[in-house]
Protein backbone atom coordinates (compact mmCIF):
# COMPACT_ATOMS: atom_id res chain seq x y z
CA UNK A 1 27.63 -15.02 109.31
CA UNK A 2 25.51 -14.68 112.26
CA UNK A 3 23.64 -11.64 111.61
CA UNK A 4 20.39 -12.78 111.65
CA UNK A 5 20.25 -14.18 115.37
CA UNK A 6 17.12 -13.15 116.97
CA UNK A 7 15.71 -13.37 120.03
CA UNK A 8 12.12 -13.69 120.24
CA UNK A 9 9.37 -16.01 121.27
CA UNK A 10 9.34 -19.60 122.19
CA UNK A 11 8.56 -22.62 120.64
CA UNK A 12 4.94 -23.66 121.89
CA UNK A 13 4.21 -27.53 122.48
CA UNK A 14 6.35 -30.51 120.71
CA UNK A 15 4.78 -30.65 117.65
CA UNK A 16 7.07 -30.10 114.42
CA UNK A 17 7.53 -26.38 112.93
CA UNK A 18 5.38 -26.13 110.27
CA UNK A 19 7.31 -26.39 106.95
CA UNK A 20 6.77 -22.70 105.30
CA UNK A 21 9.08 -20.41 103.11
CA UNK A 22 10.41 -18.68 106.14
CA UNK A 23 11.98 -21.59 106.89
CA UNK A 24 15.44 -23.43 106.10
CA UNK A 25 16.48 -27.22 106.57
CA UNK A 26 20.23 -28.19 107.25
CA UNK A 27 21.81 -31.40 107.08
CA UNK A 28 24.81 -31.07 109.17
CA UNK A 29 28.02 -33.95 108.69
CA UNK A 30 30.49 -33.99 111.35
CA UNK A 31 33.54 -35.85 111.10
CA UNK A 32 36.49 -34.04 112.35
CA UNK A 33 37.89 -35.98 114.75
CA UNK A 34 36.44 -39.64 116.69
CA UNK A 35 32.71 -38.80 116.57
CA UNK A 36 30.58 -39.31 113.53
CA UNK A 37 27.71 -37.57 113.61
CA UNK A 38 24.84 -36.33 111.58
CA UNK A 39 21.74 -33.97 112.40
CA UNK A 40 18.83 -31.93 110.58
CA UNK A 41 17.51 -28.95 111.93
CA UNK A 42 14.66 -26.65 110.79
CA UNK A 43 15.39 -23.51 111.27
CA UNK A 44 12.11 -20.70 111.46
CA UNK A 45 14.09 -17.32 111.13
CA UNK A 46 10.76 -15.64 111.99
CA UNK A 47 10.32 -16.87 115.25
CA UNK A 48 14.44 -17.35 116.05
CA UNK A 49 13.82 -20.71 116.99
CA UNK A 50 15.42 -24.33 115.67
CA UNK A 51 13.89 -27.51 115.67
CA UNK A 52 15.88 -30.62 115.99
CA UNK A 53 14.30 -32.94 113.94
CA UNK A 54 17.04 -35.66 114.26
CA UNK A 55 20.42 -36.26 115.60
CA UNK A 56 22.96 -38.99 116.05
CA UNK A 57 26.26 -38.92 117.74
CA UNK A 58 28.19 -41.85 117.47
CA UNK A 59 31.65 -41.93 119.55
CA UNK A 60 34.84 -43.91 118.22
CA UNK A 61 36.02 -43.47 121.66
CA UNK A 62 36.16 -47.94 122.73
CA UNK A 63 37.88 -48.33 119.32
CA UNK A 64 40.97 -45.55 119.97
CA UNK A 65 41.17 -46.86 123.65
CA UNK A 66 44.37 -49.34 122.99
CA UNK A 67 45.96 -46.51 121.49
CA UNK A 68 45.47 -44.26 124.10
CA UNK A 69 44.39 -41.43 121.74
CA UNK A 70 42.78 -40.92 118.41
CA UNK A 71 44.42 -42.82 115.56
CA UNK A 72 44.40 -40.64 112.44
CA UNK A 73 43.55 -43.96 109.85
CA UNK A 74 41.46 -45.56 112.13
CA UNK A 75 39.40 -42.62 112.67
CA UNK A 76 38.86 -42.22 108.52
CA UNK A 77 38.01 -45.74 108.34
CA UNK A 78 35.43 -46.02 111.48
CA UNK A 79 33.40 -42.45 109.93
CA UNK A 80 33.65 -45.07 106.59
CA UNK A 81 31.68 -47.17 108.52
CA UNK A 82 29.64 -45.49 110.18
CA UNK A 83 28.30 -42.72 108.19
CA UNK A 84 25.66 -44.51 105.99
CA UNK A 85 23.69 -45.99 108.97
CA UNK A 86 24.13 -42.30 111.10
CA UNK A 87 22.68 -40.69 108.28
CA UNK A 88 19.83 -43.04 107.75
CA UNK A 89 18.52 -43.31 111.76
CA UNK A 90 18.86 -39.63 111.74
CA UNK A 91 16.70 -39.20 108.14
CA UNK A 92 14.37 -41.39 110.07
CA UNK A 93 14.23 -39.64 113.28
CA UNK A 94 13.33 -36.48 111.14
CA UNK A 95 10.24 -38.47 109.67
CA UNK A 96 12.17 -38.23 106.37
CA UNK A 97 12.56 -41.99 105.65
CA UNK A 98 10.22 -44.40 106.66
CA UNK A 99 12.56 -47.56 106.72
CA UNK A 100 16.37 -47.03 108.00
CA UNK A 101 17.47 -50.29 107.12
CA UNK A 102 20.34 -50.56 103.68
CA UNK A 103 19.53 -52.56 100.74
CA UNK A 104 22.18 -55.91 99.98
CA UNK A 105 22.05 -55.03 96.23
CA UNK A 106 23.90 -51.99 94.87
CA UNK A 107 21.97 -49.57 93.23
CA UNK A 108 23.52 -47.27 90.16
CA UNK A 109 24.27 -43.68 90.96
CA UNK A 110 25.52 -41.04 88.59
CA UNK A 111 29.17 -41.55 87.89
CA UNK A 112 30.60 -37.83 89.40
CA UNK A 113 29.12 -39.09 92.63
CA UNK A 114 30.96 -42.09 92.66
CA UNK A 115 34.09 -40.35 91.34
CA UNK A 116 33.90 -38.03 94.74
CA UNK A 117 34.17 -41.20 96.74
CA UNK A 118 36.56 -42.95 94.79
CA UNK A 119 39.19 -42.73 97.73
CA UNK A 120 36.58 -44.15 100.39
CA UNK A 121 35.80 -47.70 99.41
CA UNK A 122 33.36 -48.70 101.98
CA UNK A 123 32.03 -45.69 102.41
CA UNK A 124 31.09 -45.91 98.41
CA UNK A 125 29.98 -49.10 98.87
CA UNK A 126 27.49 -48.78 101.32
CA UNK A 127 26.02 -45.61 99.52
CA UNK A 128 25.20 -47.10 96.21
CA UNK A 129 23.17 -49.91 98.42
CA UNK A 130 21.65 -47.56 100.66
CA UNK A 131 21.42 -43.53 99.21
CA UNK A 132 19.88 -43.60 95.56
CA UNK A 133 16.41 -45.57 97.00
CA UNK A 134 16.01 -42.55 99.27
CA UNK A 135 13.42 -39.88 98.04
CA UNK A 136 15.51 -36.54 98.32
CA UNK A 137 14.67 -35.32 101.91
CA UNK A 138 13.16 -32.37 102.18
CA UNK A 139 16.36 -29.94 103.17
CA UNK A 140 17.71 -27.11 102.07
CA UNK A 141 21.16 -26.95 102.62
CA UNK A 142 23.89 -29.54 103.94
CA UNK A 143 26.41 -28.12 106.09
CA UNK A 144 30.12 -30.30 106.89
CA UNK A 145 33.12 -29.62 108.80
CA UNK A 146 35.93 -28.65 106.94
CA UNK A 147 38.42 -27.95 109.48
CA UNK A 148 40.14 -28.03 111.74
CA UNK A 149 40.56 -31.32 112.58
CA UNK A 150 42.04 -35.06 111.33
CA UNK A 151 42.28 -34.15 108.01
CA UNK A 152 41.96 -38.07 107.16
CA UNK A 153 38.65 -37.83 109.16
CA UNK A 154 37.78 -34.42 107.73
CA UNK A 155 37.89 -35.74 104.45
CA UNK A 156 35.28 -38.35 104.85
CA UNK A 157 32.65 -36.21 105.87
CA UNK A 158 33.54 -33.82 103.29
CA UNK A 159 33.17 -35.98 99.99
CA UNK A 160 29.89 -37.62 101.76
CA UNK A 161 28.89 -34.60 101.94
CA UNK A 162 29.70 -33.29 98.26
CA UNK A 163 27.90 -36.75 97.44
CA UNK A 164 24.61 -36.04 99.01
CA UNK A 165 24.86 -32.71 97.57
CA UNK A 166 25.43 -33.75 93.68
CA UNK A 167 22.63 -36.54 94.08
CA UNK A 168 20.04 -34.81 95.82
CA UNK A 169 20.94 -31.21 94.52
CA UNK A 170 21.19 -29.51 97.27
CA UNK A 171 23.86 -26.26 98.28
CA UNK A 172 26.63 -27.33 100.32
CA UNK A 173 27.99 -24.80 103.49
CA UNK A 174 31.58 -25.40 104.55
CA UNK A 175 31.92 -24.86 107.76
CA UNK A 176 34.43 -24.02 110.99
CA UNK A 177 34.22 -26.84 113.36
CA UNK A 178 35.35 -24.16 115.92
CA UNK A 179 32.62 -21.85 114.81
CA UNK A 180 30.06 -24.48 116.12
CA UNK A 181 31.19 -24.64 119.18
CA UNK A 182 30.45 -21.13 119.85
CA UNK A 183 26.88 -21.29 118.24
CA UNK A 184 26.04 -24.53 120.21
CA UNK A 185 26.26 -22.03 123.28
CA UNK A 186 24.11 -19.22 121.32
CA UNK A 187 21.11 -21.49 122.08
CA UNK A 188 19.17 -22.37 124.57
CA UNK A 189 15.88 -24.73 125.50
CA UNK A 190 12.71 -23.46 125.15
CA UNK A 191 11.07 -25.32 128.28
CA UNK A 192 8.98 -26.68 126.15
CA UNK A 193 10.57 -30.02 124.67
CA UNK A 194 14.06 -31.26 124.07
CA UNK A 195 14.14 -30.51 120.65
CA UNK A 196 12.98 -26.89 120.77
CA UNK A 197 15.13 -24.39 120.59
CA UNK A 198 15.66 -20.44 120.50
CA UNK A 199 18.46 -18.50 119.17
CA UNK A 200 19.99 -15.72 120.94
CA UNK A 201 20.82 -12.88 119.50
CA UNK A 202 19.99 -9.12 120.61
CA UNK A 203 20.44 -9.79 124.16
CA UNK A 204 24.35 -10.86 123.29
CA UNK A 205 26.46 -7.59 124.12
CA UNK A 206 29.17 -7.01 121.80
CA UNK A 207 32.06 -7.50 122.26
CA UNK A 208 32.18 -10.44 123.58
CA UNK A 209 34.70 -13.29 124.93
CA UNK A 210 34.48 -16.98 124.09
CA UNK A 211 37.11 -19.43 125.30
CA UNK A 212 37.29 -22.54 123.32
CA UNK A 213 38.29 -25.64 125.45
CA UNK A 214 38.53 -29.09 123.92
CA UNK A 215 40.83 -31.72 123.07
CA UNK A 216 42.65 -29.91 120.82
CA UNK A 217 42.36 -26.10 121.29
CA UNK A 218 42.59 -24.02 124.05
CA UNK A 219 41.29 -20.28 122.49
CA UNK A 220 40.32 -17.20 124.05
CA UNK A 221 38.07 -15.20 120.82
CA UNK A 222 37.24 -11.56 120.44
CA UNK A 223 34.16 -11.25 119.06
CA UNK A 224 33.61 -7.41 118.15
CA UNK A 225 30.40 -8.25 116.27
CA UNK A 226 28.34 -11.72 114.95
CA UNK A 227 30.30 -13.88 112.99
CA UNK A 228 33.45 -11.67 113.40
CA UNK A 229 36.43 -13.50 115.14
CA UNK A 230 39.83 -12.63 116.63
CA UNK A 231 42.35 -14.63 118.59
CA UNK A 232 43.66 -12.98 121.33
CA UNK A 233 45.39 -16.04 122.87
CA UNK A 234 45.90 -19.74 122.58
CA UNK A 235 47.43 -22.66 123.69
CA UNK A 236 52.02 -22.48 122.68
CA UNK A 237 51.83 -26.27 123.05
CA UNK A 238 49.29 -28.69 124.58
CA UNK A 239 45.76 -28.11 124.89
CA UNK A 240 44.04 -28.33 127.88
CA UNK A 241 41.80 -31.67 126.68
CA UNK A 242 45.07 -32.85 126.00
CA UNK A 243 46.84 -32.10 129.26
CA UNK A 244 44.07 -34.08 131.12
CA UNK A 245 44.48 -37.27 128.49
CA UNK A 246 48.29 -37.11 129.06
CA UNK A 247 48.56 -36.46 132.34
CA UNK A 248 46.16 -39.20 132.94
CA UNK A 249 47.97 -41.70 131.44
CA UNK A 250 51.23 -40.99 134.23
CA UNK A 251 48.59 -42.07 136.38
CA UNK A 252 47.43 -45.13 134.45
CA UNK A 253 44.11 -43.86 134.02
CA UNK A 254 41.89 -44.99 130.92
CA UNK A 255 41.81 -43.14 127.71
CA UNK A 256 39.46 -40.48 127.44
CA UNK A 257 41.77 -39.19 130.67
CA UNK A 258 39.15 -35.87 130.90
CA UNK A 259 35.68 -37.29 132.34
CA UNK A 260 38.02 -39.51 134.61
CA UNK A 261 40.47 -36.99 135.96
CA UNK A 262 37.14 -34.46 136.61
CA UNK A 263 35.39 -37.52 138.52
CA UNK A 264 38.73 -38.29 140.70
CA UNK A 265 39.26 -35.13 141.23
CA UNK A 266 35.54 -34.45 142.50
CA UNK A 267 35.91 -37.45 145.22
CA UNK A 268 38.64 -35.55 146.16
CA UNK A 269 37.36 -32.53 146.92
CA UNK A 270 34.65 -34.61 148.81
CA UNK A 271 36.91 -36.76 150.79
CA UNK A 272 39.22 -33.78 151.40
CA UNK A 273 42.54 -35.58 149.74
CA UNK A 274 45.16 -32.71 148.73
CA UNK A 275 48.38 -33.29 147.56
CA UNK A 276 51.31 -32.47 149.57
CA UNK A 277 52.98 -30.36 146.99
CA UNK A 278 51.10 -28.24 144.68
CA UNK A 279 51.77 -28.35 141.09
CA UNK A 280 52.92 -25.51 138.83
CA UNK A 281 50.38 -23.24 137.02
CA UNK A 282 52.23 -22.49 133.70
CA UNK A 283 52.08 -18.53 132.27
CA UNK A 284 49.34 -18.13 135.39
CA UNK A 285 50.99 -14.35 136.19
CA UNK A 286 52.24 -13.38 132.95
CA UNK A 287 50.77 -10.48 130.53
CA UNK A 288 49.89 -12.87 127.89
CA UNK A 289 46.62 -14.15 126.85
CA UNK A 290 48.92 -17.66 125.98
CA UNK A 291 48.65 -20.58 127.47
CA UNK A 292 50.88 -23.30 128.31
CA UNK A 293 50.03 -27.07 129.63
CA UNK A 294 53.52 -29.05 128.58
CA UNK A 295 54.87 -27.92 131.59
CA UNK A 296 51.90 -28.92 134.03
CA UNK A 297 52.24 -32.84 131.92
CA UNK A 298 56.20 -32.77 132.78
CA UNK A 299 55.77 -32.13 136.52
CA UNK A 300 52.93 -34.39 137.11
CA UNK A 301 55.45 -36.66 135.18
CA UNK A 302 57.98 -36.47 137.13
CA UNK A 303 56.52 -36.13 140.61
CA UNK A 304 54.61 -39.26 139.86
CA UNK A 305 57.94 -41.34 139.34
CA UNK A 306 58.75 -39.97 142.67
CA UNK A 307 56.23 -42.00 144.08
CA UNK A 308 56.92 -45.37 145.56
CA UNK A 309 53.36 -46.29 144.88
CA UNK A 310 50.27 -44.75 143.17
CA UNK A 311 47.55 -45.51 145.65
CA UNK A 312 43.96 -44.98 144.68
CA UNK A 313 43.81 -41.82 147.04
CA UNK A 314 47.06 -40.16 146.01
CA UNK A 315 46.13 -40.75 142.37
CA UNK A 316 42.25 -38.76 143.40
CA UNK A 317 45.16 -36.20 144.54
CA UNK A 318 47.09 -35.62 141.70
CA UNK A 319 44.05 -35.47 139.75
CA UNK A 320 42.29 -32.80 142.07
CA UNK A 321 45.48 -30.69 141.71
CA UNK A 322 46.05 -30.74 137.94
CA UNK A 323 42.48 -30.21 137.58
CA UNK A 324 43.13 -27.10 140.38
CA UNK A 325 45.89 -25.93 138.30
CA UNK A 326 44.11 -25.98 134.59
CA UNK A 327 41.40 -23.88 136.76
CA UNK A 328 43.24 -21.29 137.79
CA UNK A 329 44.88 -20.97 134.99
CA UNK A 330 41.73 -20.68 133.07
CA UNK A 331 40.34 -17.98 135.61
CA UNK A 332 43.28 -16.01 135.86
CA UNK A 333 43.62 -15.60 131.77
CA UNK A 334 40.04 -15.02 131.25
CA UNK A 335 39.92 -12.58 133.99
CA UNK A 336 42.59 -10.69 132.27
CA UNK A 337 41.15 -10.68 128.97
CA UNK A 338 37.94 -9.04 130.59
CA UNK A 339 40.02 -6.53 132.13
CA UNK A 340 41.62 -5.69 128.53
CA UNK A 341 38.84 -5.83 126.50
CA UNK A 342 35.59 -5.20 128.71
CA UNK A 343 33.38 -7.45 127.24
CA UNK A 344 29.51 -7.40 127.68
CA UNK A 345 29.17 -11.44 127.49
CA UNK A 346 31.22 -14.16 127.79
CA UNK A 347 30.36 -17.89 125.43
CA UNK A 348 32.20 -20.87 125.65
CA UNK A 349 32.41 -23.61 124.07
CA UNK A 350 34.27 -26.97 123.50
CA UNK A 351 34.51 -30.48 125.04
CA UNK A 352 36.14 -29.96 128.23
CA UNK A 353 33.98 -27.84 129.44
CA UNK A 354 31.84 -30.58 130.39
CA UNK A 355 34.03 -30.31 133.47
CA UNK A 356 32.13 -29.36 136.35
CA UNK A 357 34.60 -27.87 138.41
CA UNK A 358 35.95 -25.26 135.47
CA UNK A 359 31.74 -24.93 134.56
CA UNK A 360 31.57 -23.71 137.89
CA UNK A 361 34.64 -21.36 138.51
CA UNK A 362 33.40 -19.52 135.26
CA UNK A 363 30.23 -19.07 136.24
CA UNK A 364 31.31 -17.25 139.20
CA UNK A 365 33.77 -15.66 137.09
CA UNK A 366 30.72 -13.84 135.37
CA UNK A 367 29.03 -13.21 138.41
CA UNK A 368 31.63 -11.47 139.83
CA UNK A 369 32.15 -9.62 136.67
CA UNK A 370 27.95 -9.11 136.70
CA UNK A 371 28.79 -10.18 132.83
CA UNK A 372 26.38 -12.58 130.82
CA UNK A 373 27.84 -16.32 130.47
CA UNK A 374 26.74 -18.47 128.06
CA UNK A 375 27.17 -22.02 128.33
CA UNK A 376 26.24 -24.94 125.76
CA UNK A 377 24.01 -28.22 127.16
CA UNK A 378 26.58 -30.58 128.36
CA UNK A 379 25.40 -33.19 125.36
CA UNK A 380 26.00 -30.28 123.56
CA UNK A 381 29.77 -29.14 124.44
CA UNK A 382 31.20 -32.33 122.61
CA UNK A 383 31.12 -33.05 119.01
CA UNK A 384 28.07 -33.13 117.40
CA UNK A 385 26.68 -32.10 114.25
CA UNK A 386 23.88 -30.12 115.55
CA UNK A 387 26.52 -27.34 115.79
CA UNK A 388 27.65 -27.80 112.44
CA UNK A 389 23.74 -27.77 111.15
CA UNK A 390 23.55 -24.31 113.20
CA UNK A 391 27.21 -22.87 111.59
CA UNK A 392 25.73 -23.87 107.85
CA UNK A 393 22.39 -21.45 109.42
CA UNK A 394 24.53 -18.83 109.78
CA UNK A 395 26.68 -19.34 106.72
CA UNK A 396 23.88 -20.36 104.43
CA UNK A 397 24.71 -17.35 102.03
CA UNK A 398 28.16 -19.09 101.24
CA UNK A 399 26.48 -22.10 100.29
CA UNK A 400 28.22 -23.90 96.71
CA UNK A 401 27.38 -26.50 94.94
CA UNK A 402 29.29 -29.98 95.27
CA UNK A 403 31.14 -29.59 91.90
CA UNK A 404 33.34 -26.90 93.38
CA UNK A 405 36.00 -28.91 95.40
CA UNK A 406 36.38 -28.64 99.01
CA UNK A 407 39.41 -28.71 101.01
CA UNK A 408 39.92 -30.35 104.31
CA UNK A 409 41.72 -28.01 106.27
CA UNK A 410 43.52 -29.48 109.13
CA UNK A 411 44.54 -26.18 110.85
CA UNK A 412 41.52 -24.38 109.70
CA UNK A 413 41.76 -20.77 111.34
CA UNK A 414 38.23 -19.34 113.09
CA UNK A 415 39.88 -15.88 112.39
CA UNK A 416 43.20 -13.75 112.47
CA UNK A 417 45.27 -13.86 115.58
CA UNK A 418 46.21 -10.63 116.97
């Protein structure tokens, strides 16, 4: 729950927060999709302020390039790989460890924990030569990803995590991957250092709006009150991250088709290249909150086979006009949805909206509004488990311990749709 979101002084200076009973350390595992990542933050719920202490993000994206998307095994196998040596530059970015680098010879651990990573082979592997020589780190609860996401990939994180928990004895927080991408927006620098933030909370008028952009959800949220959610409309088929990928591929642009189609379709703008014939914008004038993006990936489809060649400029087109047509469509529903529900502050959240061009129309969205936007850091719109540390925060009362089992939960929920 998020009920204890405050919004009071800042941070002063870089040094660390001062380890005292008012405050709580989370370990936060993230592993729902093709980033691996790890983070602890301290949180000081006096002050309403975090402190990163360390975080690593490490992207899958050059190994799910040939496939032109995220492969479901390869995914599992890569967080395999990669968790152990995450965790252990992240432990020692927090000043936890003082030597990152694994043991060769395999240590014994007790035999639960090795029965929770029976199914992941390397993964085990590399724990009993690295974990068990680590002095239990000084945190308080570790918070994972549960869903939704690659349930193969969800899984990994999710019996690390149990792991960590059973060894070190320390409460596990299940958490909505979705969730953290609306608290990653909930805070904001202190001006102070890079690794200082404050939580806001009293200044957030309720109700409030958050659309949910990424690769694989496209969400508009009521929020009547903290840590309450309702969907009021989502994506019938593709989401917009995944409009951009597959539309990019018609036009034989690399895979993650997103950051490329937003960069085209900036020269674009700048070169003043239009395409002759505008594409659709799907469900842009009906009553629904819905969206639709198949329709946008057929006609780009399509027109591009129309084409007796896909120069460099009339590719820049296509990809200014598809990224046009998400935007509007994205304006138009949101402006609706403040029209319905009269919201005092809009938060978004999610991967794509690391796109400039829909950053922007939203922002003067709320200014024409006069409602209060919240945005998250651009490093801090994509997958990370700094949100996840910040949704086990705000959970931290449903913490468990790691002998009650976990599911991964593929098509985890954030709330009711209605």
């Amino acid at each position: 729950m998020v009920e204890h979101l405050i919004d009071v002084e800042r941070v002063i200076g870089s040094s660390p927060i001062p380890r005292t009973m008012k405050t709580l350390t989370v370990l936060g595992i993230e592993t729902s999709c093709d980033e691996t990542a790890v983070s602890v933050v301290r949180f000081d719920e006096a002050k309403g302020t975090a402190h990163v202490l360390g975080n690593t993000v490490h992207s899958q994206i050059d190994v799910h390039a040939a496939y032109g998307g995220v492969f479901p095994t390869l995914a599992k196998r890569e967080h395999q790989i990669n968790l152990i040596p995450i965790l252990m530059k992240t432990l020692e970015q927090a000043g936890m460890i003082s030597n990152a680098a694994a043991t060769t010879k395999e240590q014994k651990i007790p035999a639960a924990v090795g029965e929770i990573l029976s199914r992941e082979t390397e993964l085990l592997e590399a724990f009993k030569r690295s974990v068990p020589s680590i002095a239990r780190p000084d945190i308080d609860r570790i918070a994972v990803t549960i869903g939704p996401g690659l349930e193969p990939a969800l899984w990994v994180g999710i019996n690390f995590a149990r792991a960590l928990s059973m060894l070190w004895n320390v409460p596990i927080v299940p958490c909505n991957h979705m969730e953290g991408h609306i608290l990653a927006a909930l805070i904001e620098n202190t001006g102070d250092a890079s690794a200082h933030f404050k939580l806001l909370g009293e200044n957030i008028a309720y109700p409030a709006l958050s659309l949910l952009i990424s690769g694989g959800h496209t969400q508009i949220v009521l929020m009547e009150k903290a840590g309450s959610y309702k969907i009021i409309g989502e994506t019938l088929d593709d989401a917009i991250g995944e409009c951009f990928d597959k539309t990019a591929r018609v036009l034989k642009l690399p895979y993650p088709g997103g950051p490329r189609i937003g960069a085209l379709a900036a020269e674009a703008r700048a070169q003043g290249i239009k395409l002759a014939t505008p594409l659709p914008r799907p469900m842009l004038d009906s009553d629904s909150l819905d969206f639709s993006f198949s329709g946008l990936k057929t006609a780009v489809l399509y027109a591009a086979k129309k084409e007796k060649e896909l120069t460099p400029d009339l590719v820049r087109a296509y990809a200014r006009e598809i990224e046009d047509s998400v935007t509007d469509i994205v304006i138009a529903k949101m402006r609706k949805a403040i029209e319905g529900y009269a919201p005092g502050t809009l938060v978004i959240g999610g991967g794509v909206i690391a796109n400039g061009h829909i950053r922007t129309a939203l922002e003067t969205l709320a200014q024409e509004c006069s409602i209060k936007l919240l945005l998250p850091r651009i490093d801090h719109s994509t997958d990370n488990a700094l949100m996840i540390a910040l949704a086990g925060y705000f959970n931290r009362n449903k913490a468990t311990d790691a002998g009650v089992p976990l599911k991964a939960v593929g098509t985890l929920p954030l709330g009711p749709r209605i």
